[in-house]
N, C-alpha and C. Protein backbone atom coordinates (compact mmCIF):
# COMPACT_ATOMS: atom_id res chain seq x y z
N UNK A 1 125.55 115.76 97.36
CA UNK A 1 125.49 114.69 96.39
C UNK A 1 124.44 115.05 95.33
N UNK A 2 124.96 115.02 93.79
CA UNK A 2 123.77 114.86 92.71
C UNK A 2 122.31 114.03 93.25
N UNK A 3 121.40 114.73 92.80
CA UNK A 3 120.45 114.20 93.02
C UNK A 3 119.75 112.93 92.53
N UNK A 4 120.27 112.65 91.29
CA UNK A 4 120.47 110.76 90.74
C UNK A 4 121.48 110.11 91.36
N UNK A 5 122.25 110.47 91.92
CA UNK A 5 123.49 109.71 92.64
C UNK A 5 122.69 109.61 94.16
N UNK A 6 121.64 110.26 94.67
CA UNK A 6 121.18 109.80 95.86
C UNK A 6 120.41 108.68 95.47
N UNK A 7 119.38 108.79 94.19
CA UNK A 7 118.38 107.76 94.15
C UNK A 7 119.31 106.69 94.02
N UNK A 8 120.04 107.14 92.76
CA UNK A 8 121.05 105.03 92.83
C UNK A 8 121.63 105.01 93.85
N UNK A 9 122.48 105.65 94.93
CA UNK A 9 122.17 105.00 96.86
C UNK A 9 121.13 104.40 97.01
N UNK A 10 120.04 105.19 97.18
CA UNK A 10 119.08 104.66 97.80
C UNK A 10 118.76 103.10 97.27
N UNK A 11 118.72 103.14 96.32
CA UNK A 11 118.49 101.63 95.50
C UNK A 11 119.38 100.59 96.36
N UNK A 12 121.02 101.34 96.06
CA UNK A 12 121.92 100.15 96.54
C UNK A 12 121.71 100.01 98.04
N UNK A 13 121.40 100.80 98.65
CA UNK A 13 121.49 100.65 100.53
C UNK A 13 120.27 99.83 100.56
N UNK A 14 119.31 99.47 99.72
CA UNK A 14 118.06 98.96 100.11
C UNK A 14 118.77 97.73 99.47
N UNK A 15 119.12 97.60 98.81
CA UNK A 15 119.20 96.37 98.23
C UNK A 15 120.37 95.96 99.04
N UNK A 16 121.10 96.40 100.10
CA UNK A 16 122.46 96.08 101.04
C UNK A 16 121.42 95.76 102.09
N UNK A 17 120.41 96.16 102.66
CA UNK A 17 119.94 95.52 103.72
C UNK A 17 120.29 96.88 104.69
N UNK A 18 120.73 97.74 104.15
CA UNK A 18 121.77 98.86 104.82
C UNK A 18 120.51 99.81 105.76
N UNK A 19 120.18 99.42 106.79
CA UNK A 19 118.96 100.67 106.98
C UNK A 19 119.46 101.72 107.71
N UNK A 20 120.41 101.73 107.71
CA UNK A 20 121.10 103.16 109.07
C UNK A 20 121.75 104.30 107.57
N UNK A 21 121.71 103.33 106.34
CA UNK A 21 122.63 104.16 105.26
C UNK A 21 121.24 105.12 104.49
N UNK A 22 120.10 104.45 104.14
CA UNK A 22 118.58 104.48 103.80
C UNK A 22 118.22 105.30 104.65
N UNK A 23 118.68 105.48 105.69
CA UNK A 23 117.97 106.66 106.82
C UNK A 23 118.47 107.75 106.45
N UNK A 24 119.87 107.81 106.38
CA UNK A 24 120.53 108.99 105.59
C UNK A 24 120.62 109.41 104.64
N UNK A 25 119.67 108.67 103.80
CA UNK A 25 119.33 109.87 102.75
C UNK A 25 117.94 110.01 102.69
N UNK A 26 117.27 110.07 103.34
CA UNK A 26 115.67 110.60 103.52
C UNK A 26 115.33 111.13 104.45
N UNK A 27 114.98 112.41 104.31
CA UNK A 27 114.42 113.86 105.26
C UNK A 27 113.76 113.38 106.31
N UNK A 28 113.94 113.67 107.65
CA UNK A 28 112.90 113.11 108.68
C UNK A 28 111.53 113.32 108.24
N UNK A 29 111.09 114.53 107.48
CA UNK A 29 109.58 114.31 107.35
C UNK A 29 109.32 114.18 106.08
N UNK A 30 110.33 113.50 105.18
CA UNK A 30 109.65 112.61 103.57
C UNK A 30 108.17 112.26 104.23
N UNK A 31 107.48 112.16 102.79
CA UNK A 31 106.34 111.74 102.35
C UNK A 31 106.64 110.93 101.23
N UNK A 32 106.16 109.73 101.32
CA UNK A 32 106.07 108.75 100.28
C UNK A 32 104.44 107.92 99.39
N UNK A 33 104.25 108.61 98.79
CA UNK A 33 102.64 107.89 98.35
C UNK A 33 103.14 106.94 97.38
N UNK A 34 102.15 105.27 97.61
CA UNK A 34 101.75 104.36 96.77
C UNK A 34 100.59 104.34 96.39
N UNK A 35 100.09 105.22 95.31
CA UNK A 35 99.10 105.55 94.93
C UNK A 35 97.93 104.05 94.64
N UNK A 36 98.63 102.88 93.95
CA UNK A 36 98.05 101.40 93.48
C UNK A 36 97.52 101.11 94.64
N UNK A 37 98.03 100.70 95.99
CA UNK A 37 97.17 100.38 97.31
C UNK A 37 97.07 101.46 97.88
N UNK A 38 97.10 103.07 97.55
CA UNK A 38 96.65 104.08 98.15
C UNK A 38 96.87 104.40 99.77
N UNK A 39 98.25 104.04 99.73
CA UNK A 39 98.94 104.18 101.19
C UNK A 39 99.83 105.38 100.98
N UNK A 40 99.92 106.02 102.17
CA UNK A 40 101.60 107.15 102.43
C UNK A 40 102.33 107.04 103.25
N UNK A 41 103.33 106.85 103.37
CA UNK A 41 104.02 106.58 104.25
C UNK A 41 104.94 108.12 104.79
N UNK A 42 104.37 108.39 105.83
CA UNK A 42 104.95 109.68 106.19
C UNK A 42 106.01 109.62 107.16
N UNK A 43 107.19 110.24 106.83
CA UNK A 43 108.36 110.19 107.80
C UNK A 43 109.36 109.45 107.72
N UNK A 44 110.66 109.33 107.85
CA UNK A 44 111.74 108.30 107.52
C UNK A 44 111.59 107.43 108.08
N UNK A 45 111.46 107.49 109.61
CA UNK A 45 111.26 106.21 110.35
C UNK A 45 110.59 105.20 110.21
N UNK A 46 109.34 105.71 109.11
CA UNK A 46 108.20 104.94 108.77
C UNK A 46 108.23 104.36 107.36
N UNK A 47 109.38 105.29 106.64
CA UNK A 47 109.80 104.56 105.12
C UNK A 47 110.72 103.58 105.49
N UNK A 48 111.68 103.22 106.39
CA UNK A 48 112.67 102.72 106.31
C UNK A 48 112.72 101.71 107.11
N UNK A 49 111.27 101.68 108.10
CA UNK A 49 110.76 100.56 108.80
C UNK A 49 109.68 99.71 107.59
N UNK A 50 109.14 100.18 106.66
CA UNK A 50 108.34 99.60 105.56
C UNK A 50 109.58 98.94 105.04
N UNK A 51 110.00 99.43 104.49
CA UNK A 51 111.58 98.79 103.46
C UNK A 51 112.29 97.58 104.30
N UNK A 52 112.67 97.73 105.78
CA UNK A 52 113.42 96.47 106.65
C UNK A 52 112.51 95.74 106.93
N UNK A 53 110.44 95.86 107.20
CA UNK A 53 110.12 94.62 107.58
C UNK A 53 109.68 94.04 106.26
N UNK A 54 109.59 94.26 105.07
CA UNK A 54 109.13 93.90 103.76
C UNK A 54 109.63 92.55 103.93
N UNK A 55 108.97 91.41 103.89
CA UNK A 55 109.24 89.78 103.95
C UNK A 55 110.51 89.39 102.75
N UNK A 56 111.46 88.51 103.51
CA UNK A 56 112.05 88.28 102.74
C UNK A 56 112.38 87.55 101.52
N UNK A 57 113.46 87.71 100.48
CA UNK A 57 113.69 86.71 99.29
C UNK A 57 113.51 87.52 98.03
N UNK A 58 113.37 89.02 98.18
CA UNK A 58 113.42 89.75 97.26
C UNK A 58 114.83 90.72 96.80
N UNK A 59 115.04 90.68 95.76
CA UNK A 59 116.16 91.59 95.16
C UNK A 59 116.28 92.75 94.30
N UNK A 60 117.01 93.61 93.83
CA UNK A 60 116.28 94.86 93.53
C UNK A 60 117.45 95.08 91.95
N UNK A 61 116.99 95.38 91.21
CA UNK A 61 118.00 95.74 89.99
C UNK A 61 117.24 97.26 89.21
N UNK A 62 118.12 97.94 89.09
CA UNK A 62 117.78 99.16 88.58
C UNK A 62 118.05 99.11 87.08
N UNK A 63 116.80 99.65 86.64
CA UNK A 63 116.90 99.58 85.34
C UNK A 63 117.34 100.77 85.18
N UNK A 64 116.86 101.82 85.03
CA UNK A 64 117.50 103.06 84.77
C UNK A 64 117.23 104.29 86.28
N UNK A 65 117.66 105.68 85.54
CA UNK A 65 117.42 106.51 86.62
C UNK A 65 117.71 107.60 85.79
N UNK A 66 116.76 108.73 85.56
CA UNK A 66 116.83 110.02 84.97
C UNK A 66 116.42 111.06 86.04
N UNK A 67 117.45 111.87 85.42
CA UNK A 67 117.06 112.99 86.59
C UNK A 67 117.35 114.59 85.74
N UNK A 68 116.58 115.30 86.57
CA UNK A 68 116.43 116.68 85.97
C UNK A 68 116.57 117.64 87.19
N UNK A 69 117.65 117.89 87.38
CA UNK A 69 117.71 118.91 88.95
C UNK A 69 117.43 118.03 90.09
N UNK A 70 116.20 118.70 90.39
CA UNK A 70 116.10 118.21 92.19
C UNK A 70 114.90 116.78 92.04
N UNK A 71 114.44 117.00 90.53
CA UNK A 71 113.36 115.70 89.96
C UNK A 71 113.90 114.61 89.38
N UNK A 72 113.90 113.46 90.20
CA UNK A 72 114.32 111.83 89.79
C UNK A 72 113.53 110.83 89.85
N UNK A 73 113.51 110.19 88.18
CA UNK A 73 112.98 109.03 88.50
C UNK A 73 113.44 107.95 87.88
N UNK A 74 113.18 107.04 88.68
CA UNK A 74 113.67 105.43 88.32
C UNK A 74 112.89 104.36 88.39
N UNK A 75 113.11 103.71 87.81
CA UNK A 75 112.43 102.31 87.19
C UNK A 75 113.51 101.01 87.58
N UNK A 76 112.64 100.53 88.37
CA UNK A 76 113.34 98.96 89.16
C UNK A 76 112.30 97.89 89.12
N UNK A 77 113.42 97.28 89.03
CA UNK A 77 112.76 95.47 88.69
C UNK A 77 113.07 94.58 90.13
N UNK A 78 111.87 94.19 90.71
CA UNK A 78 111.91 93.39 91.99
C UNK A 78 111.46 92.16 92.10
N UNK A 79 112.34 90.66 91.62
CA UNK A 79 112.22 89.61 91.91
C UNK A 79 111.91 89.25 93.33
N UNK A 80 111.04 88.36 93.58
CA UNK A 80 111.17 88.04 94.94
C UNK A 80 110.54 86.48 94.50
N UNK A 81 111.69 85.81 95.03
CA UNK A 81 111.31 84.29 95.16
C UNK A 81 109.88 83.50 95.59
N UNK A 82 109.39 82.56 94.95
CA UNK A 82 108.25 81.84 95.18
C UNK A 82 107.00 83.22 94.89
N UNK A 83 106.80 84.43 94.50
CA UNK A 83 106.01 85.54 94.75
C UNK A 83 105.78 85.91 93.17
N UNK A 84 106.81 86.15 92.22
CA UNK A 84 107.03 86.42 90.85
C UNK A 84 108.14 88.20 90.97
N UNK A 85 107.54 88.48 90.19
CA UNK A 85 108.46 89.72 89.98
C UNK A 85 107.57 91.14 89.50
N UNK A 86 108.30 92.02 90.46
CA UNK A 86 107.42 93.10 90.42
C UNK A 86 108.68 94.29 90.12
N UNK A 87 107.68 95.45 89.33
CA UNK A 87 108.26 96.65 88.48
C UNK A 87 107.80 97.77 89.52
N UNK A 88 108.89 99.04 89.58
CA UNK A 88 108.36 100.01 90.14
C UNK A 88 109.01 101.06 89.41
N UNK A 89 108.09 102.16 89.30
CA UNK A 89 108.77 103.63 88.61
C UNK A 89 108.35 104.08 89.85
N UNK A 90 109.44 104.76 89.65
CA UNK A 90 109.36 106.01 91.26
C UNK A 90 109.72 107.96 90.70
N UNK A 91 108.99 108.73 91.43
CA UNK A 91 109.23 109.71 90.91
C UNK A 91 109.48 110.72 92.63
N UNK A 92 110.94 111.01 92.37
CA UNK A 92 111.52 111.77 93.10
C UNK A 92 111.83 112.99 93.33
N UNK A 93 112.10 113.76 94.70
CA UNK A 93 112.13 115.00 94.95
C UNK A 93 113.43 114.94 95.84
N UNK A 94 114.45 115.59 95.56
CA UNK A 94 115.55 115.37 96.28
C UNK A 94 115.98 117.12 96.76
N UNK A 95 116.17 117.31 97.90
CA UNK A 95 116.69 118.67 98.56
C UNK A 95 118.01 118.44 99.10
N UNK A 96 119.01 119.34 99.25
CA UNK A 96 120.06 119.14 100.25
C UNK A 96 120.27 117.49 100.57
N UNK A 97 120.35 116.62 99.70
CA UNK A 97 121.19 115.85 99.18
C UNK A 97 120.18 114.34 100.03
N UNK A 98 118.77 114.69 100.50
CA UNK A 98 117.84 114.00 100.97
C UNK A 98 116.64 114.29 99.90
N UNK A 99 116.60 112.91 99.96
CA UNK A 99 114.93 112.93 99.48
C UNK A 99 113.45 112.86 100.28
N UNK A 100 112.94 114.40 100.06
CA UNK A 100 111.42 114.71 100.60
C UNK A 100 110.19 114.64 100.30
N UNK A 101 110.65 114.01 99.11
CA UNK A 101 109.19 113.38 98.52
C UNK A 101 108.77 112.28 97.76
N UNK A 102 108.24 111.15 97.37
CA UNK A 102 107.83 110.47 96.80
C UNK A 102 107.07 109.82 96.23
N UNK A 103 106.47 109.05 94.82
CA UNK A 103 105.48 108.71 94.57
C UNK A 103 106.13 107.54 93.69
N UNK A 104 105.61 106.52 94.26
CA UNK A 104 105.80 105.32 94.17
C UNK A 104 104.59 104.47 93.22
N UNK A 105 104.82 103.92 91.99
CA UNK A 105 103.85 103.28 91.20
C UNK A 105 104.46 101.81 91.55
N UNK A 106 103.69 100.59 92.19
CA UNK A 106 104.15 99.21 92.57
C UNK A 106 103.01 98.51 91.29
N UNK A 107 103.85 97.51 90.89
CA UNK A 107 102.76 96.08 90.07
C UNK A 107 103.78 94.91 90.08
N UNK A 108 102.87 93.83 89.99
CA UNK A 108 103.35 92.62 89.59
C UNK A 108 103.45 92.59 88.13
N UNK A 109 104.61 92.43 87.13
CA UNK A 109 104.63 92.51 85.84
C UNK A 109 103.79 91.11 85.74
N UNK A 110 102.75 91.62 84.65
CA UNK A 110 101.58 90.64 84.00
C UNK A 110 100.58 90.41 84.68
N UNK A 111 100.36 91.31 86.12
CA UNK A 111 99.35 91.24 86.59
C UNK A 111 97.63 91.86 86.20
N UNK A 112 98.12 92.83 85.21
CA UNK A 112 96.82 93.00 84.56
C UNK A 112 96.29 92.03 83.48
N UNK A 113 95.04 91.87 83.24
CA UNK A 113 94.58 91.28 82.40
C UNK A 113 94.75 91.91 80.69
N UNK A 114 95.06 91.66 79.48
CA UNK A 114 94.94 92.06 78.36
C UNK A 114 93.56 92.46 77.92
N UNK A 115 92.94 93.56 77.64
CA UNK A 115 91.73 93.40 77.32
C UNK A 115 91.28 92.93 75.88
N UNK A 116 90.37 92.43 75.72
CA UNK A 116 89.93 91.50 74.62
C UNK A 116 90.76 92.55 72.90
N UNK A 117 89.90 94.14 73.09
CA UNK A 117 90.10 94.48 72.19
C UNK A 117 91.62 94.41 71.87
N UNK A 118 92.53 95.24 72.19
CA UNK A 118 93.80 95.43 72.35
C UNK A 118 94.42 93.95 71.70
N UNK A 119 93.47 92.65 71.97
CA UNK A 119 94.44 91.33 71.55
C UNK A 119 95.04 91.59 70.10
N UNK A 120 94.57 91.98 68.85
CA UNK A 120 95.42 92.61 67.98
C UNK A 120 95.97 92.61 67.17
N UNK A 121 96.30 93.73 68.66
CA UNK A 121 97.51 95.07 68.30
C UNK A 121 98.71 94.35 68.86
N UNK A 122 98.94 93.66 70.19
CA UNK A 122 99.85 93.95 70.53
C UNK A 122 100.60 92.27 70.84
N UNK A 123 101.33 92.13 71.42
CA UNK A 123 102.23 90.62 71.44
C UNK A 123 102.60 90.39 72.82
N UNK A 124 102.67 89.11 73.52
CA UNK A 124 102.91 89.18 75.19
C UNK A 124 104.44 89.38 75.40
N UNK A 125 104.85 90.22 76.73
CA UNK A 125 106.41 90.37 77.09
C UNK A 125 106.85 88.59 77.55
């Protein structure tokens, strides 16, 4: 399988609830870093147990997905009820039709503060 055609799986099997489909496409010994809370999650069993106990009421929509060979990344938008809505760019490593690597950027959109100077320049989303 193209290596953007695994990441948009991966998107849809997570967003299916699908974890036996999510297992199959990630290498038993992926590495996944969230650099923002400075966690890794090493191993499939351990990405795909993060992903099924994640509390529920959240949904996943892909904004895009670019890819260059075996390098993919995508940008998703994650509502989750009563919580607000959170953005993730992900930057991918895909081999033999599994992905073995990851680096995961997580935020709550508008969770940073504007800093004074910047007020401006620029206009709120």
């Amino acid at each position: 399988m193209e290596s953007s055609k695994v990441v948009e799986a991966l998107w849809d099997r997570i967003q299916a609830r699908d974890w036996d489909g999510v297992a199959g496409l990630v290498a038993e010994d992926a590495v996944v870093e969230w650099p923002v809370s400075a966690e890794r999650i090493v191993g499939r069993e351990n990405y795909v147990a993060v992903n099924r106990e994640y509390p529920e009421g959240w949904a996943i929509r892909v904004l895009r997905i670019v890819a260059d060979g075996d390098e993919v990344v995508s940008e998703v938008e994650v509502p989750h009820e009563g919580v607000g809505v959170f953005r993730a760019a992900s930057f991918w490593t895909v081999r033999d039709g599994r992905i073995v690597r990851g680096t995961e950027y997580w935020t709550a959109c508008g969770a940073d503060p504007v800093p004074e100077w910047r007020v401006p320049f620029v206009e709120a989303m």
